[in-house]
N, C-alpha and C. Protein backbone atom coordinates (compact mmCIF):
# COMPACT_ATOMS: atom_id res chain seq x y z
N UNK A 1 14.84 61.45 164.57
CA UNK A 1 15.42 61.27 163.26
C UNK A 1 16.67 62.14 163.19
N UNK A 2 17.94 61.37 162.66
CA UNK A 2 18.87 62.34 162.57
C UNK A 2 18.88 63.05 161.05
N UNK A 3 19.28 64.22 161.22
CA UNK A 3 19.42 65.16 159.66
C UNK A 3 21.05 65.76 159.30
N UNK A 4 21.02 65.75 158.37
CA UNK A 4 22.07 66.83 157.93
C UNK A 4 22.55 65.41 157.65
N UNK A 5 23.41 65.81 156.38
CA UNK A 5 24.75 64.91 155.68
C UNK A 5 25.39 64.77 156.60
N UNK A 6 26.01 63.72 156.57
CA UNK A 6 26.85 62.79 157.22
C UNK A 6 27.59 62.14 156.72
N UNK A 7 28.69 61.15 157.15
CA UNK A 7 29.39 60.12 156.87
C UNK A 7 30.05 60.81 155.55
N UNK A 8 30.50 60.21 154.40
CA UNK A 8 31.72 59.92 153.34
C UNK A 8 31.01 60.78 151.96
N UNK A 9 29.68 61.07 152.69
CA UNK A 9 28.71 62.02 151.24
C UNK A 9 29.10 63.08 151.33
N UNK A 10 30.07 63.78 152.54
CA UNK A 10 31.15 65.01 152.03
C UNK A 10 31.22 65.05 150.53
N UNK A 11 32.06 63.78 150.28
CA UNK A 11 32.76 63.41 149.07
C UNK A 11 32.10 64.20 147.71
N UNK A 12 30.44 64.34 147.97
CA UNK A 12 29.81 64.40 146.63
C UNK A 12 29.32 65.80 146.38
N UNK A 13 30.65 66.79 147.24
CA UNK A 13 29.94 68.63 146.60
C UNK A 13 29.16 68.62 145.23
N UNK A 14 30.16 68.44 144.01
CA UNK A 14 30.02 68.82 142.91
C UNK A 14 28.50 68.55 142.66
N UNK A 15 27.87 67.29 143.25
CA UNK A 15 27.23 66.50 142.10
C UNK A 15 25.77 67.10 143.22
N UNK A 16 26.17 67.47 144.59
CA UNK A 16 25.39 67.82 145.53
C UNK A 16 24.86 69.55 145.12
N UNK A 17 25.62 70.41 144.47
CA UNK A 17 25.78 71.57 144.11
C UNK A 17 23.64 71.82 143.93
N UNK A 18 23.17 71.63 142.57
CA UNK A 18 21.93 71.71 142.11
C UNK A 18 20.83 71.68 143.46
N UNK A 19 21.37 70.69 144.65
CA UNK A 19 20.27 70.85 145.51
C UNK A 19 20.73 71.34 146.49
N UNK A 20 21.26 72.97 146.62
CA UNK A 20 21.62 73.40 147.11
C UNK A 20 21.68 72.72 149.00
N UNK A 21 22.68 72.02 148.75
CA UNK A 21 22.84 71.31 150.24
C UNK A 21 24.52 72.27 150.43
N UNK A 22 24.67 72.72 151.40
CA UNK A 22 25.78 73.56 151.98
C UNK A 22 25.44 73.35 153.74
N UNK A 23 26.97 73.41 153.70
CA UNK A 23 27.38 73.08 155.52
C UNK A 23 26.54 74.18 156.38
N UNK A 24 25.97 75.45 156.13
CA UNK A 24 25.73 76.30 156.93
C UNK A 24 24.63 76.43 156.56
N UNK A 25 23.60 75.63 155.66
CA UNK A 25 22.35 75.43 155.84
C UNK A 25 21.74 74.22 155.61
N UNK A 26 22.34 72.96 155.73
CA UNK A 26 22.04 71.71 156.37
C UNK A 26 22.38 71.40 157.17
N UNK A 27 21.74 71.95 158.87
CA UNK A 27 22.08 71.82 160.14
C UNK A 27 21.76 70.09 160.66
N UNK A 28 23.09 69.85 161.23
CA UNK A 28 23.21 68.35 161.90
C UNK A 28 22.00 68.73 162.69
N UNK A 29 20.86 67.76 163.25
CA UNK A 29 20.30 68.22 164.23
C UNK A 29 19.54 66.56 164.68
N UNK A 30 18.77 67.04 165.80
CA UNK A 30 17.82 65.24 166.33
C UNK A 30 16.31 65.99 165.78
N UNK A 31 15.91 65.20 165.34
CA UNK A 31 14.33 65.52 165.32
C UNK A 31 13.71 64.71 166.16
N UNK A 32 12.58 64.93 166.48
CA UNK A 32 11.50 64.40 167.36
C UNK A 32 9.96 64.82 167.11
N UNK A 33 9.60 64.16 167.18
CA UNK A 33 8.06 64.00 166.38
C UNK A 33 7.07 63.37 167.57
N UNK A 34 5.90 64.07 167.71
CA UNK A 34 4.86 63.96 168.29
C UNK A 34 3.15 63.97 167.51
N UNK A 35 2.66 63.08 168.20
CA UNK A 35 1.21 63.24 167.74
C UNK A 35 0.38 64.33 167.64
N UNK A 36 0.11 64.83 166.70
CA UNK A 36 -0.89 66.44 166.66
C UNK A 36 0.00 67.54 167.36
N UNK A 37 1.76 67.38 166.42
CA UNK A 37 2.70 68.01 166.75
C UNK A 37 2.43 69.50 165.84
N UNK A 38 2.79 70.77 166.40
CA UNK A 38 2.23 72.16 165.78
C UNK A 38 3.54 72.66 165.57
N UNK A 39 5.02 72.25 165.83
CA UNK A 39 5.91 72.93 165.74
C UNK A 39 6.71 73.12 164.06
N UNK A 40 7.30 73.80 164.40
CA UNK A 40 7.83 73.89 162.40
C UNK A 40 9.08 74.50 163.05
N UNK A 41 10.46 74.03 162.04
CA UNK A 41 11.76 74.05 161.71
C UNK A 41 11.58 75.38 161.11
N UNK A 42 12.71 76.44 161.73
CA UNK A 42 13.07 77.57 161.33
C UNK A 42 13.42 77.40 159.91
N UNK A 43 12.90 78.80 159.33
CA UNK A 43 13.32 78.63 157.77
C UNK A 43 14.70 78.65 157.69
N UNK A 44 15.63 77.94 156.09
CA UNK A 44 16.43 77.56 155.84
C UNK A 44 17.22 79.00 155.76
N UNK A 45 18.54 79.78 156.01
CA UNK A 45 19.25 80.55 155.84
C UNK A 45 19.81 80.16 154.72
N UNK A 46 19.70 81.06 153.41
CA UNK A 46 20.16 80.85 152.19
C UNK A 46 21.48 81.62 151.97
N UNK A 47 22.71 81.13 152.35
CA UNK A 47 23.93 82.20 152.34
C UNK A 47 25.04 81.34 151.16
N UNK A 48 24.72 82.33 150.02
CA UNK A 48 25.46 81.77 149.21
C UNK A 48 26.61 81.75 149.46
N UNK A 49 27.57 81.13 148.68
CA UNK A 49 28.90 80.93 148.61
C UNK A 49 29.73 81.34 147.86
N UNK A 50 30.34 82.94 148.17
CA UNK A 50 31.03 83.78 147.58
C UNK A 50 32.17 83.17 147.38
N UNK A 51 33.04 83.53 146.35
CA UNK A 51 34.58 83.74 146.28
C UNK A 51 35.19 84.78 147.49
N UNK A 52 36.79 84.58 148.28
CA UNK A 52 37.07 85.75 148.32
C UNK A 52 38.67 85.83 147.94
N UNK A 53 38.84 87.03 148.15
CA UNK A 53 40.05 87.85 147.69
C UNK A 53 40.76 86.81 148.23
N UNK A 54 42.44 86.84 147.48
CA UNK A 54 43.87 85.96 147.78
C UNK A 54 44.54 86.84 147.65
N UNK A 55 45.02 88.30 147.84
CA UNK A 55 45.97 88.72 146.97
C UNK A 55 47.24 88.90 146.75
N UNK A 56 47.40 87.94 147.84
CA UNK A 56 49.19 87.03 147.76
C UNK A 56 49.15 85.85 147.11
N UNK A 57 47.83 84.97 146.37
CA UNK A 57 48.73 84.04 145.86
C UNK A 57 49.18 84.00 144.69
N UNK A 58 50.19 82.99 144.50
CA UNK A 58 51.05 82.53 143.56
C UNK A 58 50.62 81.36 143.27
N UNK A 59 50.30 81.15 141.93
CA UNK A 59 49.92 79.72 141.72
C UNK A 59 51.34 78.53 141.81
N UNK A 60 51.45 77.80 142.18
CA UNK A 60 52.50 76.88 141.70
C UNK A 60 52.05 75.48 141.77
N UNK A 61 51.60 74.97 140.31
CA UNK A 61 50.81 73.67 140.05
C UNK A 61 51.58 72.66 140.66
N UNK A 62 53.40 72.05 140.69
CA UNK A 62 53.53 71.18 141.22
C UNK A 62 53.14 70.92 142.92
N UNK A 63 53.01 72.15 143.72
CA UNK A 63 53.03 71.83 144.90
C UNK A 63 51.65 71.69 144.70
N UNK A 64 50.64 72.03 144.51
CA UNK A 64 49.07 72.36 144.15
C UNK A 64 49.07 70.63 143.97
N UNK A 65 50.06 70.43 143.64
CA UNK A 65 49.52 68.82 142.41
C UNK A 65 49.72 67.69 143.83
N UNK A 66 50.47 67.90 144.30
CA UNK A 66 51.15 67.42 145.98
C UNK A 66 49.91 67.51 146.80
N UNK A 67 49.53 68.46 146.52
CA UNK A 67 48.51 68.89 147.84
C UNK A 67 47.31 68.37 147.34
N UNK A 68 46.55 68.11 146.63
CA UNK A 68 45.59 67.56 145.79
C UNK A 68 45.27 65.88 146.62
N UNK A 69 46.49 65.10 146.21
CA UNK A 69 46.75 63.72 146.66
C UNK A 69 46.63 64.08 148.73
N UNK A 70 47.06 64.86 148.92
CA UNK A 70 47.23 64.61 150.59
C UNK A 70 45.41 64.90 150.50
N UNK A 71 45.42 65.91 149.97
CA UNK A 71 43.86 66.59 150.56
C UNK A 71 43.30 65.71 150.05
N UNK A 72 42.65 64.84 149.17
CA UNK A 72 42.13 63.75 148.65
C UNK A 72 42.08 62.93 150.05
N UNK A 73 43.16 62.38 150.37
CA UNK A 73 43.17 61.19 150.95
C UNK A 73 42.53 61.51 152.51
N UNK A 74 43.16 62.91 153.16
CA UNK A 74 42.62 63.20 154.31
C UNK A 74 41.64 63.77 155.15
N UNK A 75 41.60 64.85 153.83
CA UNK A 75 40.46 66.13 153.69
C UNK A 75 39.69 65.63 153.14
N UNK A 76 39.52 65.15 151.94
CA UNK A 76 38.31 65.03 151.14
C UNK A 76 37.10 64.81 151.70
N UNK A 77 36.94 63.66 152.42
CA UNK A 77 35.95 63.00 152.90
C UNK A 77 35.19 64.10 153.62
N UNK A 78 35.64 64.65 154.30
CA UNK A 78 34.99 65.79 154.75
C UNK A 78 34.45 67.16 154.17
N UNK A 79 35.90 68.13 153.58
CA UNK A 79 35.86 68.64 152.59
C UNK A 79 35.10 68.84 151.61
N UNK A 80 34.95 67.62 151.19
CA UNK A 80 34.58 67.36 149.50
C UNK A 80 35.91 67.39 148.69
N UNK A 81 35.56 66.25 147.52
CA UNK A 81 36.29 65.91 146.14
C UNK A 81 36.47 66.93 145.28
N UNK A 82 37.38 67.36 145.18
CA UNK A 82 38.23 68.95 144.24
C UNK A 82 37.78 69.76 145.60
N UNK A 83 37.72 69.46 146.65
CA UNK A 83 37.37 70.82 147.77
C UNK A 83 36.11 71.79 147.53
N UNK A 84 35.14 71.04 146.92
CA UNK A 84 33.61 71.58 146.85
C UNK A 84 33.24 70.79 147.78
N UNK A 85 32.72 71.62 149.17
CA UNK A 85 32.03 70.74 150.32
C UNK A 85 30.79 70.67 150.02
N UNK A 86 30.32 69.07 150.71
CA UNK A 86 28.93 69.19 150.39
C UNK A 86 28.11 69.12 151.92
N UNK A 87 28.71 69.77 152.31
CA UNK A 87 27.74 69.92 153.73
C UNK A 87 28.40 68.96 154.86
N UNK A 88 28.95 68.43 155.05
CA UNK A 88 29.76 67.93 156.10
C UNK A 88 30.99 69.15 156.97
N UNK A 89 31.50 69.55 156.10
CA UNK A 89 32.43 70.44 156.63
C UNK A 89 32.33 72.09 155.72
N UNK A 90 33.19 72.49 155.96
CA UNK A 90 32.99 73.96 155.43
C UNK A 90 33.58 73.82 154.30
N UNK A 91 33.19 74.59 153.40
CA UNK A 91 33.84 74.80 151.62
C UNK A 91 34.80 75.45 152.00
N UNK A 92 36.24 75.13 151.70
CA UNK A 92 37.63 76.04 152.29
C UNK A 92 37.98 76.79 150.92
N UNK A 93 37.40 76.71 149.72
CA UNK A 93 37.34 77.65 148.64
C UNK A 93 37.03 79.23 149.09
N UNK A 94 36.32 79.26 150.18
CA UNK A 94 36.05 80.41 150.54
C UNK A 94 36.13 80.85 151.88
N UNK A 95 37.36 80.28 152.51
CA UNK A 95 38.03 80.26 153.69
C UNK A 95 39.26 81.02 154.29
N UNK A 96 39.28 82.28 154.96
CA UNK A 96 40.32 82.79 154.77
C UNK A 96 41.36 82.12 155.39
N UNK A 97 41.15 81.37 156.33
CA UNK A 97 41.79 80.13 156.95
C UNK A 97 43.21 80.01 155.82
N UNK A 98 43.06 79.26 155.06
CA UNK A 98 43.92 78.70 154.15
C UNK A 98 45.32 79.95 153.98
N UNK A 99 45.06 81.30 154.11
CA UNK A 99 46.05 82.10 153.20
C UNK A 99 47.41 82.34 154.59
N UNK A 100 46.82 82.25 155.49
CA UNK A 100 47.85 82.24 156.74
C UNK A 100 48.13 80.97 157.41
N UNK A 101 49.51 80.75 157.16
CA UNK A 101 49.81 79.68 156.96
C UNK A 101 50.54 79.01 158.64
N UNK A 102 50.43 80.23 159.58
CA UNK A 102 50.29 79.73 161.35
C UNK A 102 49.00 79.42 161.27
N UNK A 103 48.12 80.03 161.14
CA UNK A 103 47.12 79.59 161.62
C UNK A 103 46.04 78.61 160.81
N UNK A 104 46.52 78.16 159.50
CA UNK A 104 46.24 77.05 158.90
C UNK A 104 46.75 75.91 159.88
N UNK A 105 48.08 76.24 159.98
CA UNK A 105 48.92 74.92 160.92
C UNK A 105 48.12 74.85 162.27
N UNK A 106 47.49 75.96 163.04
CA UNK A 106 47.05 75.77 164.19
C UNK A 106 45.93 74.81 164.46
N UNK A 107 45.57 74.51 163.04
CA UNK A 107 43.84 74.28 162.88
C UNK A 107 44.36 72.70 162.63
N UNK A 108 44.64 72.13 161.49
CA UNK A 108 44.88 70.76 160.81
C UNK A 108 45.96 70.24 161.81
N UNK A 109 47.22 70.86 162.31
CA UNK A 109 48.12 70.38 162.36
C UNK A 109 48.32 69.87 164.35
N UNK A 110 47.89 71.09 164.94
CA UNK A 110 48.15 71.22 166.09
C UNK A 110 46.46 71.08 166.85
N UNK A 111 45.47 71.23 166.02
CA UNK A 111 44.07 70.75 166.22
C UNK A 111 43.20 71.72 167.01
N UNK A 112 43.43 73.03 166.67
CA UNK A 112 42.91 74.27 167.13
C UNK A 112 40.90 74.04 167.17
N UNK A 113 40.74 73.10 166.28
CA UNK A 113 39.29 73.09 166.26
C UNK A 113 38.55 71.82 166.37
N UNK A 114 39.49 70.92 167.13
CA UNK A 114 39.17 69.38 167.71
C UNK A 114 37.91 69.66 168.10
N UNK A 115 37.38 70.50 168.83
CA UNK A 115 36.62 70.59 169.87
C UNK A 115 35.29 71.12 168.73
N UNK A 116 35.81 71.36 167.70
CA UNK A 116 34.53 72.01 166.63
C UNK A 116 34.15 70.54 165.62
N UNK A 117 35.03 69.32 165.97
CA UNK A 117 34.55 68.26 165.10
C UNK A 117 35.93 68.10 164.36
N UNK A 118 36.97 68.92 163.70
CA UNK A 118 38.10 68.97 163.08
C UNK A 118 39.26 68.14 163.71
N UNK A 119 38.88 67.02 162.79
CA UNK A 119 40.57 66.47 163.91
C UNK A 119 42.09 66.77 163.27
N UNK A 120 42.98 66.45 163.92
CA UNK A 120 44.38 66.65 164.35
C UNK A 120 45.23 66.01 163.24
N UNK A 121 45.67 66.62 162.50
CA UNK A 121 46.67 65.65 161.84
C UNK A 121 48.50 66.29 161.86
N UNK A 122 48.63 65.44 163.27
CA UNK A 122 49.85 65.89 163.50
C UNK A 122 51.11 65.61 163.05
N UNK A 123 50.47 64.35 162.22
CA UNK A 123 51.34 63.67 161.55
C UNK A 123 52.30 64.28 160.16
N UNK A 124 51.67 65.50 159.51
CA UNK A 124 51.38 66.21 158.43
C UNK A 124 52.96 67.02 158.33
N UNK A 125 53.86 66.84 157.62
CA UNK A 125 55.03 67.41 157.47
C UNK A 125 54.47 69.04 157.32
N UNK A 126 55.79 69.43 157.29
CA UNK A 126 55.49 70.90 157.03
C UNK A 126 55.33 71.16 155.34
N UNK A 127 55.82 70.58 154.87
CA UNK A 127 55.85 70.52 153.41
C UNK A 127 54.27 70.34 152.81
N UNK A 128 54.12 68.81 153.53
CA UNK A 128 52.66 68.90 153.26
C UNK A 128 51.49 69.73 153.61
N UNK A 129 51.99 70.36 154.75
CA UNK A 129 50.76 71.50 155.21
C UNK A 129 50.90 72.53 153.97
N UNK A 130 51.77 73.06 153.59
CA UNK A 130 52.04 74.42 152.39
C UNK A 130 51.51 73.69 151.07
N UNK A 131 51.61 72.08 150.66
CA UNK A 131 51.02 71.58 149.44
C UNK A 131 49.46 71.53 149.71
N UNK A 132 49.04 71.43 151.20
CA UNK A 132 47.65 71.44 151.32
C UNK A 132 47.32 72.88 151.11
N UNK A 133 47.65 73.48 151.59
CA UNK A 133 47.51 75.25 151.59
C UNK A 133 47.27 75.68 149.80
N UNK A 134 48.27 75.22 149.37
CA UNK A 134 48.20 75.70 147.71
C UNK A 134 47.51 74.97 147.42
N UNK A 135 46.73 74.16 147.56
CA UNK A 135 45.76 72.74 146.85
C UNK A 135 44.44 73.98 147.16
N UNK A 136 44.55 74.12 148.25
CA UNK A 136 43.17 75.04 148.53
C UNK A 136 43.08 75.89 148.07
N UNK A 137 44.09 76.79 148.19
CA UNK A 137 43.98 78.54 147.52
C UNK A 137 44.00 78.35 146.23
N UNK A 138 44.46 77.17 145.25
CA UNK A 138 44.33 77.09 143.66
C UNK A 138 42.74 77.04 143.70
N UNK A 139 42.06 76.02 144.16
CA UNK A 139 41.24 75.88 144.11
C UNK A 139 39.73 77.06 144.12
N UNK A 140 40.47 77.74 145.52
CA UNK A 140 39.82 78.82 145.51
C UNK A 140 39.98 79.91 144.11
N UNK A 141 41.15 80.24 143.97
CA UNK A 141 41.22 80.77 142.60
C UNK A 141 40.68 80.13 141.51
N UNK A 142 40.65 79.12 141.23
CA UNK A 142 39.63 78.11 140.35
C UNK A 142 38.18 79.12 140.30
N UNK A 143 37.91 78.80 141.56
CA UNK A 143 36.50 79.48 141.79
C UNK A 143 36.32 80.96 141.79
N UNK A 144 37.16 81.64 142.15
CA UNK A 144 37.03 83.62 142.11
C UNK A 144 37.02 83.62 140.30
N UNK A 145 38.00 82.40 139.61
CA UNK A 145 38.83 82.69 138.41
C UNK A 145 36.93 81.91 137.45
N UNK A 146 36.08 81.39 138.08
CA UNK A 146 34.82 80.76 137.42
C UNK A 146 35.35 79.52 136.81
N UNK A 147 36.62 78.93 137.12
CA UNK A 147 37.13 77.31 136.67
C UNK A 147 36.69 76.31 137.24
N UNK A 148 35.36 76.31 138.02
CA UNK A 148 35.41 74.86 138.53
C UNK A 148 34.77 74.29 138.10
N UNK A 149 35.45 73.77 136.96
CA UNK A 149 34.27 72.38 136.37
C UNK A 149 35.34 71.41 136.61
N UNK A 150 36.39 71.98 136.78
CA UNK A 150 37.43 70.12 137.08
C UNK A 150 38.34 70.27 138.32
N UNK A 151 38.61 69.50 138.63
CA UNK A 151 39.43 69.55 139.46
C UNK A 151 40.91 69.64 139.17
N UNK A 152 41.81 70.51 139.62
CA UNK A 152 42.73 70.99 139.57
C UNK A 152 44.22 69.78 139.78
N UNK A 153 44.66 68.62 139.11
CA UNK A 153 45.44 68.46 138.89
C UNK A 153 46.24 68.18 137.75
N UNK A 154 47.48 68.70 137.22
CA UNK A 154 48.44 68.22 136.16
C UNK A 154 48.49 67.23 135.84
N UNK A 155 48.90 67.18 134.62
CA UNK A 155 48.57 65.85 133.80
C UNK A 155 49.85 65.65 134.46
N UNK A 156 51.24 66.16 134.99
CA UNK A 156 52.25 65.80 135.27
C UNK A 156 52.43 64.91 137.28
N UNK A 157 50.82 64.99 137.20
CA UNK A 157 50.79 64.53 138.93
C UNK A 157 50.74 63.39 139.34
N UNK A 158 50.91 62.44 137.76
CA UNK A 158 50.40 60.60 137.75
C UNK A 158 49.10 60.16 138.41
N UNK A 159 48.80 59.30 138.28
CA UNK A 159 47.95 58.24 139.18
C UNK A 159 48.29 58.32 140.39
C-alpha cells in the first residue's frame, strides 16, 4: 500500500491544517502486510511548525502580488495554496531557503535539489525568482505576524 499525500492534494494545506498532516510527519513510504504480521510503524514525530526570524525583510505587496500568480501556478501544487504545505513538499513559510536569494536561485532555478524530488525551473526570469522570494517571505511574515487566515494578495493584483 502506498502512504503519504501525493499528487495535487499539496494544494489543500489550509483545509489539511486540523489533521495535522505535515511533510515531515507523513512519510511517503510502501507498506506490506503479512498474515499474523507483529510489526508496528514507528511512532509519528510531532514537529510543529514554527515561524522563523526575516530580519531583512521589506514587505513590497506589488512584487509579493507577482509572485503569488507565478507561485500559484508552479509551486502551489506542491507547496500548497497561499504556501501552507500540506505534506507533499516542505512549508517554505518556515524556510530559511527563501531569504538568500543565490541560493534560493540554486534550488528552483538551477535545480540544486532535482535529486531530492524538486524540479528545475529554468525557465524562471530573474525578476520572477525575487517575486517568488517576496511571495514567500510575505507569507512567512503573514505567519510570524499570526495573519494567515487569507492569502496574501492585493485587491490591486486582478484576476
Amino acid at each position: 500500500v502506498l502512504t503519504g499525500l501525493g499528487t495535487s492534494g499539496g494544494l489543500l494545506g489550509r483545509l489539511l491544517e486540523p489533521f495535522k498532516i505535515d511533510y515531515r510527519t507523513q512519510k511517503r513510504r510502501v507498506l506490506t502486510f503479512v498474515l499474523d504480521g507483529k510489526a508496528t510503524l514507528p511512532p509519528l514525530e510531532s514537529l510543529p511548525l514554527s515561524p522563523i526570524a526575516d530580519p531583512s525583510f521589506v514587505a513590497n505587496a506589488a512584487s509579493a502580488d507577482r509572485g503569488a500568480v507565478t507561485f500559484g501556478y508552479s509551486c502551489g501544487v506542491c507547496h500548497g495554496y497561499e504556501g501552507i504545505s500540506a505534506g507533499i513538499a516542505p512549508d517554505l513559510r518556515a524556510s530559511e531557503i527563501p531569504q538568500d536569494a543565490e541560493t534560493f536561485a540554486s534550488i528552483v532555478r538551477d535545480g540544486g535539489l532535482v535529486s531530492a524530488g524538486m524540479p528545475r525551473f529554468d525557465d524562471f526570469s530573474a525578476q520572477q525568482l525575487a517575486d517568488i522570494r517576496q511571495y514567500i517571505r510575505t507569507r512567512a511574515d503573514d505567519f510570524r505576524k499570526g495573519r494567515d487566515a487569507a492569502p496574501h494578495v492585493s485587491a490591486a493584483a486582478g484576476p
